[in-house]
Protein backbone atom coordinates (compact mmCIF):
# COMPACT_ATOMS: atom_id res chain seq x y z
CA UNK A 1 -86.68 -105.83 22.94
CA UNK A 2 -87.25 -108.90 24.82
CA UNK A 3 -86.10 -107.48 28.47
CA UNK A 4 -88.70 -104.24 27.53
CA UNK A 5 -91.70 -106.66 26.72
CA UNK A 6 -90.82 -108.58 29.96
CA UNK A 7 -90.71 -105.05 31.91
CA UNK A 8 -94.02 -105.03 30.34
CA UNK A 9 -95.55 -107.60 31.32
CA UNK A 10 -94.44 -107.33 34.94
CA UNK A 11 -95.47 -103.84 34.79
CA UNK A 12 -99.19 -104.76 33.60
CA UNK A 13 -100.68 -106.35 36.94
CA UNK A 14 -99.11 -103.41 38.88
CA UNK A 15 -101.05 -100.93 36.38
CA UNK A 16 -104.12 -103.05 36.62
CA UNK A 17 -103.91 -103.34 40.79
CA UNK A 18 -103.50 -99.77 40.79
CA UNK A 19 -106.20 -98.54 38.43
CA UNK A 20 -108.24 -100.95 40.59
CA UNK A 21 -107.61 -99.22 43.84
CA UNK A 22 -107.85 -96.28 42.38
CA UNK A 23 -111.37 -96.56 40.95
CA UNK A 24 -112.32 -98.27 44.53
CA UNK A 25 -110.90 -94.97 46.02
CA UNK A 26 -113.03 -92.75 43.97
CA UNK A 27 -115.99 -94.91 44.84
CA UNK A 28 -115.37 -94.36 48.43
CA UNK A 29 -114.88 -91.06 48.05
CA UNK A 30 -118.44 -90.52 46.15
CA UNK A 31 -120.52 -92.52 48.36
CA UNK A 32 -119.60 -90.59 51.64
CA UNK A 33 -121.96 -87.70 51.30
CA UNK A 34 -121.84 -84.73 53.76
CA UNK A 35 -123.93 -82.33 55.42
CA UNK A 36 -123.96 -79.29 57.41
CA UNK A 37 -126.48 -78.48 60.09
CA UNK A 38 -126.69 -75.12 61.75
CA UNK A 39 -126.91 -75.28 65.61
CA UNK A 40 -128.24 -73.02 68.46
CA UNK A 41 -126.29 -73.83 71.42
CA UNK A 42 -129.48 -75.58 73.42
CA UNK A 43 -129.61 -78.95 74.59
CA UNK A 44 -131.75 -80.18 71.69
CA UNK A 45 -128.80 -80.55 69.67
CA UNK A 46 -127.05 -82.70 72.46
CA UNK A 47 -127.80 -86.05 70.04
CA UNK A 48 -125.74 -84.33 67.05
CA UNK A 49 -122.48 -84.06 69.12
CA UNK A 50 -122.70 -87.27 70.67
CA UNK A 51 -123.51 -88.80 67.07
CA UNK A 52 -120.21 -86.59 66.08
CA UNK A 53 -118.02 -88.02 68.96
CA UNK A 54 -119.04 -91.28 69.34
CA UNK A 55 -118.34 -91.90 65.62
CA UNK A 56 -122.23 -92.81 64.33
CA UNK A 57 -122.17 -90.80 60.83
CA UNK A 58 -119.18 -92.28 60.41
CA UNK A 59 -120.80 -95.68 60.96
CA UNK A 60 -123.02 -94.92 58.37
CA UNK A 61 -120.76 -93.00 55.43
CA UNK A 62 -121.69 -89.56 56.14
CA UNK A 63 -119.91 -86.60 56.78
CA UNK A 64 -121.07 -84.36 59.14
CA UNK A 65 -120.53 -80.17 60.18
CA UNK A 66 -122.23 -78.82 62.77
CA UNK A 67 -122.43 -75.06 62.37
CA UNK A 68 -122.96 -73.06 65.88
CA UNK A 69 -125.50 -70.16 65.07
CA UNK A 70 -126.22 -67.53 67.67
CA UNK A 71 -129.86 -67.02 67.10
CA UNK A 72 -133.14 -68.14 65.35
CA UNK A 73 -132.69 -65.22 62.89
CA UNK A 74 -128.63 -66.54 61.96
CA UNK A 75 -129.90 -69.90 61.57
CA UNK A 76 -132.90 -69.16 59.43
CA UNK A 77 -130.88 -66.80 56.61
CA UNK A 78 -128.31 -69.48 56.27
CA UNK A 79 -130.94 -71.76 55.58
CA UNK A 80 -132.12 -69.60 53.04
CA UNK A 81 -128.78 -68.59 51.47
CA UNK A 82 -128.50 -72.51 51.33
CA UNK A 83 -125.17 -72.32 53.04
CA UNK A 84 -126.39 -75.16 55.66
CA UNK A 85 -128.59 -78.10 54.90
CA UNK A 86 -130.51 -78.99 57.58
CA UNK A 87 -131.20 -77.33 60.91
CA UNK A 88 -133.15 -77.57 64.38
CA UNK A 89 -135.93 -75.32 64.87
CA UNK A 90 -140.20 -75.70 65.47
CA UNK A 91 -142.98 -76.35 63.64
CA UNK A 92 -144.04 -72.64 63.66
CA UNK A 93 -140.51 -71.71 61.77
CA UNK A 94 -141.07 -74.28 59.25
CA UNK A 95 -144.97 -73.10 58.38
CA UNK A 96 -143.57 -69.66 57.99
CA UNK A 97 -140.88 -71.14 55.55
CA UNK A 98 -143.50 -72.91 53.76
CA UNK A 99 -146.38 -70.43 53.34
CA UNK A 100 -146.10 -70.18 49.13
CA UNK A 101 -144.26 -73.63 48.49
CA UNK A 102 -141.89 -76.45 49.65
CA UNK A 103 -138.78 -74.96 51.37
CA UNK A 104 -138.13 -77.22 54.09
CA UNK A 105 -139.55 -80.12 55.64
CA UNK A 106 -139.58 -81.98 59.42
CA UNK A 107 -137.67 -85.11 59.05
CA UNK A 108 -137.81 -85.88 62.89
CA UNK A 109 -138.53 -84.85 66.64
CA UNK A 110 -135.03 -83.25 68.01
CA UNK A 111 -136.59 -82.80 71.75
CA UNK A 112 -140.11 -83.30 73.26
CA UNK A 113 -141.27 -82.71 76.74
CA UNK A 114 -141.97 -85.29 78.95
CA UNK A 115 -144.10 -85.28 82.04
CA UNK A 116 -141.21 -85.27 84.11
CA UNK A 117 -138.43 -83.68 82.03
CA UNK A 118 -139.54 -80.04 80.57
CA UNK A 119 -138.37 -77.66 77.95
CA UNK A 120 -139.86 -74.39 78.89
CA UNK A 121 -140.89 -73.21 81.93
CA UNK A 122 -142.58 -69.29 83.24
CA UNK A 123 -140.57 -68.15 85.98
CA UNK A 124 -141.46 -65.47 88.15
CA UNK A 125 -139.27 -62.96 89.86
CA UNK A 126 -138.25 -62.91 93.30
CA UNK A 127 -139.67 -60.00 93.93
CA UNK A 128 -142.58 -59.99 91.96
CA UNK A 129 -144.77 -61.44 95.14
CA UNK A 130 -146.10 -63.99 92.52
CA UNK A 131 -146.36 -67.32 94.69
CA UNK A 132 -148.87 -69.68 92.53
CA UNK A 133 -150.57 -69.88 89.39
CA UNK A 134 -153.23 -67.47 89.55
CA UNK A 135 -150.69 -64.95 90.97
CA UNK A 136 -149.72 -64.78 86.93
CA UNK A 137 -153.68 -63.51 85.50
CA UNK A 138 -152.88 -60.10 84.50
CA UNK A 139 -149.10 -59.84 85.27
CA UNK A 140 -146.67 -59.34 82.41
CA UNK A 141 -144.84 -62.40 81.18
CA UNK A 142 -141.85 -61.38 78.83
CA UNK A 143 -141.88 -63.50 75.80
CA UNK A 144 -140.06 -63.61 72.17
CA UNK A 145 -143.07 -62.81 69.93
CA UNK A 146 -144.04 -64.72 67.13
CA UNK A 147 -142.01 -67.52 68.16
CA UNK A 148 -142.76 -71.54 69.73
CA UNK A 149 -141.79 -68.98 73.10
CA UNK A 150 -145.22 -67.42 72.47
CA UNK A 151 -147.43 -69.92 71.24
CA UNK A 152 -146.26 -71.86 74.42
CA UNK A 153 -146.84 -69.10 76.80
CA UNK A 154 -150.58 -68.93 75.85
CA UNK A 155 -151.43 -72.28 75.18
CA UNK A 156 -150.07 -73.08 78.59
CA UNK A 157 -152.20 -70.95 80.23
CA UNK A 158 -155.20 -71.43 78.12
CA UNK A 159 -155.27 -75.12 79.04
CA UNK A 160 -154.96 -74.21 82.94
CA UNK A 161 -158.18 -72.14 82.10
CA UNK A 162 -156.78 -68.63 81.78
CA UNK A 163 -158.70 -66.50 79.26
CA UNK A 164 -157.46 -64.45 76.59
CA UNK A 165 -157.40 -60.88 79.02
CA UNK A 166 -155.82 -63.11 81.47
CA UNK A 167 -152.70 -63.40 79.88
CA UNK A 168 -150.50 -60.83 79.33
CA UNK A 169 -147.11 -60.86 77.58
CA UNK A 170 -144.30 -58.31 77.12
CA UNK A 171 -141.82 -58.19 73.52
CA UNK A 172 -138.21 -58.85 75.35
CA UNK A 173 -136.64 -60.79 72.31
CA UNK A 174 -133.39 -61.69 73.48
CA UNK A 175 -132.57 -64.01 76.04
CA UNK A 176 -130.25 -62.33 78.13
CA UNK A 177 -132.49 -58.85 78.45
CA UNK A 178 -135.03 -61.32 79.71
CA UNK A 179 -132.73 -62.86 81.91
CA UNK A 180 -131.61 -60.02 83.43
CA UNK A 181 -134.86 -57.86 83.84
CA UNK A 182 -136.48 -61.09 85.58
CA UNK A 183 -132.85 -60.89 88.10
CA UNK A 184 -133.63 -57.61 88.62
CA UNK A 185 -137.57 -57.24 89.39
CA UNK A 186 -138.14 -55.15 86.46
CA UNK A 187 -140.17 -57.95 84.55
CA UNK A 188 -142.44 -59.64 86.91
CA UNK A 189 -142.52 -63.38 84.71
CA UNK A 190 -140.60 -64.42 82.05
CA UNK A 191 -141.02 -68.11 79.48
CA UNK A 192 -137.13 -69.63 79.59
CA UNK A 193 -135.94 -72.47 77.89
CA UNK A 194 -133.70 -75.14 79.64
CA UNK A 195 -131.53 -75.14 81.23
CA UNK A 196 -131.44 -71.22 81.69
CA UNK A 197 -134.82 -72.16 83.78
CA UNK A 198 -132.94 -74.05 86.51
CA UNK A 199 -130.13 -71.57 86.43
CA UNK A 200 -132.66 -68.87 87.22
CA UNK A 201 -134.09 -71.11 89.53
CA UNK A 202 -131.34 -71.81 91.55
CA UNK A 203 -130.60 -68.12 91.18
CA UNK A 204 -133.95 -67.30 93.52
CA UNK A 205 -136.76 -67.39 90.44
CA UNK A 206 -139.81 -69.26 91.06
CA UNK A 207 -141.20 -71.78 88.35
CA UNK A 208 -144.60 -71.12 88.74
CA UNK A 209 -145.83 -74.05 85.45
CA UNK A 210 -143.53 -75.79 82.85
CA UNK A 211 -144.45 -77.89 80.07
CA UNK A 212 -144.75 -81.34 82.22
CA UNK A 213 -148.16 -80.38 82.50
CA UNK A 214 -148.97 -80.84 79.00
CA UNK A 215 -146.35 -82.07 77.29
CA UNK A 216 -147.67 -83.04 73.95
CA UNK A 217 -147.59 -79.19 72.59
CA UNK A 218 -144.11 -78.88 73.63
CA UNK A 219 -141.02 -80.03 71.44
CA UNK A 220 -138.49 -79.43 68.95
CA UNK A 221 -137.87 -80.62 64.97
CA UNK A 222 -134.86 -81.46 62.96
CA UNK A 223 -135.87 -80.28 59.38
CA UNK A 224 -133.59 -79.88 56.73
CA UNK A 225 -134.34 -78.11 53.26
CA UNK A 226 -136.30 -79.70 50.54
CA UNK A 227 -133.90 -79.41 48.10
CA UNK A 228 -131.56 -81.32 49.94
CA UNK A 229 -134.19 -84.14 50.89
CA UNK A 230 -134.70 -84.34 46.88
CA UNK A 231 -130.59 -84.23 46.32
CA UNK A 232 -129.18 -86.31 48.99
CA UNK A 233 -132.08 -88.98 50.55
CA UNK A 234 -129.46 -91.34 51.57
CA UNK A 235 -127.35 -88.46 53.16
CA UNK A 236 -130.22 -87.88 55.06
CA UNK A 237 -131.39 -91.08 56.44
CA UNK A 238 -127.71 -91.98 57.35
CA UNK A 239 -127.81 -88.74 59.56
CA UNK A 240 -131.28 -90.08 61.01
CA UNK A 241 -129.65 -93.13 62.13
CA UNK A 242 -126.99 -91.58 63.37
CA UNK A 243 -129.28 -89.22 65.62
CA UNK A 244 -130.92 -92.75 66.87
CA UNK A 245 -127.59 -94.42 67.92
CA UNK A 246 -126.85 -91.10 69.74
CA UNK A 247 -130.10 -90.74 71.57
CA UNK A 248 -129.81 -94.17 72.80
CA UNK A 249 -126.37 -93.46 74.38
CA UNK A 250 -127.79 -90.58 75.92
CA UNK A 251 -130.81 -92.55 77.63
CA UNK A 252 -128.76 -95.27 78.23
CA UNK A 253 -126.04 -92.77 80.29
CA UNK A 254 -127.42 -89.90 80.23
CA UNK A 255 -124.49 -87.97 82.78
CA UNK A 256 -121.93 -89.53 80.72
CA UNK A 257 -122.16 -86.83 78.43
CA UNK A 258 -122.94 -83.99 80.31
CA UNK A 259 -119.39 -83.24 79.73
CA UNK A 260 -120.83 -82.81 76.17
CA UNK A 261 -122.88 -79.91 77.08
CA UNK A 262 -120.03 -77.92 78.99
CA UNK A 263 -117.45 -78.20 75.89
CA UNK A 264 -120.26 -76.90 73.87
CA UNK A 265 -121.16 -73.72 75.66
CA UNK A 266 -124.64 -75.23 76.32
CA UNK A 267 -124.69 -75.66 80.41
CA UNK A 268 -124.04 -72.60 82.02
CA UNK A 269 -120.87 -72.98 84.99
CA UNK A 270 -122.86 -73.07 88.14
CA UNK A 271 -124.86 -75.82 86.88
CA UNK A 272 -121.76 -78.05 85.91
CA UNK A 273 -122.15 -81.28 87.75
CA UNK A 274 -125.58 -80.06 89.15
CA UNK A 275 -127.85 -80.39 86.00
CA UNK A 276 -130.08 -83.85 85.04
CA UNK A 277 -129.07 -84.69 81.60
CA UNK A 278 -132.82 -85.26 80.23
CA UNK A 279 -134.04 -88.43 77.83
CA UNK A 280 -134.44 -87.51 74.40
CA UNK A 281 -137.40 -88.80 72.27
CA UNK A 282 -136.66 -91.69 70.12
CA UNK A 283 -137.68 -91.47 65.84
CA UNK A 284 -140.97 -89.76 65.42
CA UNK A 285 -142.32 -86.50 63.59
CA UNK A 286 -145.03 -84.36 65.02
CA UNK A 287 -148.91 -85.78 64.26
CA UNK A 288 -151.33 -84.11 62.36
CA UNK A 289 -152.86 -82.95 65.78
CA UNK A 290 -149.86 -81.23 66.98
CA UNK A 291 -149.23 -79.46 63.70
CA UNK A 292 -152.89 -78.48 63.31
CA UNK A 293 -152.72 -76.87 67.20
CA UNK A 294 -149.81 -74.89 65.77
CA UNK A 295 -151.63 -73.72 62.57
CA UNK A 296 -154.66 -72.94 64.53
CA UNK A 297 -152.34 -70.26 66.40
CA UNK A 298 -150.55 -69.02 63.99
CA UNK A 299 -153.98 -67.70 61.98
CA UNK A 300 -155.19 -66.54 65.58
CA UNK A 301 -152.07 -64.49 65.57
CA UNK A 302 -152.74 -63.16 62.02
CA UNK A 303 -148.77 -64.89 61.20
CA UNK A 304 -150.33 -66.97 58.89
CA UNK A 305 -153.53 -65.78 56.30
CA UNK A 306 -154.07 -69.94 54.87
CA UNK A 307 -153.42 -73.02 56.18
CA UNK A 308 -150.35 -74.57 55.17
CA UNK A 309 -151.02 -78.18 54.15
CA UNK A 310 -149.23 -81.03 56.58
CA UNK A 311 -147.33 -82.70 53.99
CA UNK A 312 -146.05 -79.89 52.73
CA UNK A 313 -143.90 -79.68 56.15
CA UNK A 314 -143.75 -82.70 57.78
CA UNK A 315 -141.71 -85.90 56.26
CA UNK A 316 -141.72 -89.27 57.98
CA UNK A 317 -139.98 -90.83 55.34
CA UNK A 318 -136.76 -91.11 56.54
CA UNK A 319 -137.27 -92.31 60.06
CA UNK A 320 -135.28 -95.66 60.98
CA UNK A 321 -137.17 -98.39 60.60
C-alpha cells in the first residue's frame, strides 16, 4: 500500500505537468486561425507570397493558403460557395457583390498605379499604323467588358479629352485571344495588364497611354467576405500586417524577389531577368472619390440601377496602425 501511494505521489506532478502542456497545446492550437485567399496569377498578389516565404503570418499566428484561380469568374464562385475567404479583385467586382446587401468588403489597396510604375496600358498593333494618341479616336480597342479593363479604357481616354463616339471598344474576354489578335493585326488596340504589356511591347506593340497618366483611378483591392470579417477580425488584421511586412521587403529589394514571380507562373520567360519589379502601395483603402468615380460608371453602363452605399464595401478598420 505504501510503495502504491508513493507511486502516487510521484506520479501526480507528472499528471499535473502534462495536463498543463496539454491545455497550453490546445491554446496554441486555437489561437492560430487560418485563411484561404484565392489568387489570379498577376503581380498584385506578389506581397502574399513574399508574406508566405518570408515567414510574416507566421510572425503573427496565422495560417495562410493561397489558392491559384485561373480567372475573375473561378475566383468570384468560390467566393460565393464560401470555399475561400478573402480574395484580390476591384472595386467594380465588389459593388456588383454588394448590390442587395453586405457580401464582401475592401479591407486594403493590393496594387495602385504610380506615375512611374503602371498597371494597364492600350497597346497598339504593329501593324495597325497607329503611332500617337489620336491615332486611337475611332479605332477598335479590345477590352473585357464589364470589368476594371473597361471602366479603365474609357476613363483613360475621357480624361485625355476623347468623347464618347471617340472611343471604341471590341468584347475579346480572354487574355490570350487578345493577345494573340493584337500579334497578329487582326485587332488594331488592345487594354493589357502588366506585365503582359511589356511582353507585348518588347514583342513589337506600341504603348500608345498607360495609367501613369492618371494614376489615382487605377488600382487593385484585397477584400475578403463579410462573414469572415464578422468571424475571424483578428485573423484578418494578422494577414494585414503580414501584407505590410511583405510590401516593405519588396520596396526595400524589390529584384530580390523577382524570383518570386517566375516560381509563380506570373512573369512570362522572355522577361525573366528583364522585368522592373514595381513598389507596391503601403496600408490604405480606396477614398470615397475613387469609389464614387467607379459607381458613377457603373450606372452609366446600366451594371448598376442604385448606388451602392461606401461603407457597405469599403472597410478601413483593419489597416495597421
Amino acid at each position: 500500500m505504501r510503495s502504491q501511494i508513493s507511486f502516487l505521489k510521484f506520479l501526480s506532478p507528472l499528471l499535473l505537468i502534462s495536463m498543463l502542456l496539454s491545455a497550453c497545446a490546445v491554446n496554441a492550437t486555437s489561437e492560430k486561425q487560418s485563411l484561404k485567399v484565392a489568387v489570379l496569377p498577376i503581380i498584385d498578389s506578389l506581397p502574399m507570397y513574399v508574406a508566405l516565404e518570408e515567414g510574416y503570418f507566421e510572425k503573427y499566428d496565422l495560417m495562410v493558403e493561397l489558392v491559384p484561380v485561373g480567372s475573375a469568374p473561378e475566383r468570384d464562385q468560390l467566393i460565393a460557395a464560401g470555399q475561400v475567404d478573402g480574395m484580390i479583385n476591384e472595386l467594380l467586382s465588389t459593388m456588383m457583390n454588394n448590390r442587395e446587401e453586405t457580401s464582401v468588403q475592401v479591407v486594403r489597396y493590393a496594387r495602385a498605379a504610380t506615375s512611374d510604375t503602371p498597371l494597364f496600358s492600350i497597346l497598339a498593333s504593329q501593324q495597325s499604323g497607329i503611332t500617337n494618341l489620336d491615332d486611337l479616336k475611332g479605332e477598335k480597342i479590345g477590352i473585357s467588358e464589364g470589368t476594371v479593363i473597361a471602366y479603365l479604357t474609357d476613363r483613360l481616354l475621357q480624361l485625355e479629352g476623347f468623347t464618347a463616339e471617340e472611343i471604341q471598344t471590341v468584347a475579346v474576354p480572354k487574355i490570350p485571344d487578345r493577345m494573340a489578335l493584337l500579334g497578329s493585326g487582326e485587332l488594331p488596340a488592345a487594354m493589357m495588364p502588366e506585365p503582359l504589356s511589356t511582353l507585348l511591347a518588347l514583342q513589337g506593340a506600341k504603348i500608345v497611354l498607360d495609367d501613369t497618366s492618371h494614376p489615382e483611378i487605377s488600382y487593385s483591392t484585397i477584400t475578403f467576405r463579410k462573414a469572415v470579417i464578422d468571424e475571424k477580425p483578428k485573423a484578418v488584421s494578422a494577414f494585414l500586417m503580414g501584407i505590410e511586412d511583405a510590401v516593405e521587403a519588396i520596396n526595400n529589394d524589390p529584384q530580390k524577389y523577382e524570383q518570386v514571380l517566375i516560381d509563380n507562373n506570373i512573369l512570362p520567360p522572355p522577361l525573366h531577368g528583364n522585368f522592373e519589379v514595381p513598389q507596391f502601395v503601403t496600408a490604405g483603402v480606396p477614398t470615397q472619390a475613387q469609389f464614387d468615380d467607379v459607381l458613377a460608371w457603373a450606372k452609366e453602363k446600366g451594371m448598376l440601377e442604385t448606388d451602392v452605399p461606401y461603407d457597405r464595401c469599403v472597410n478601413d478598420g483593419f489597416l495597421p496602425k
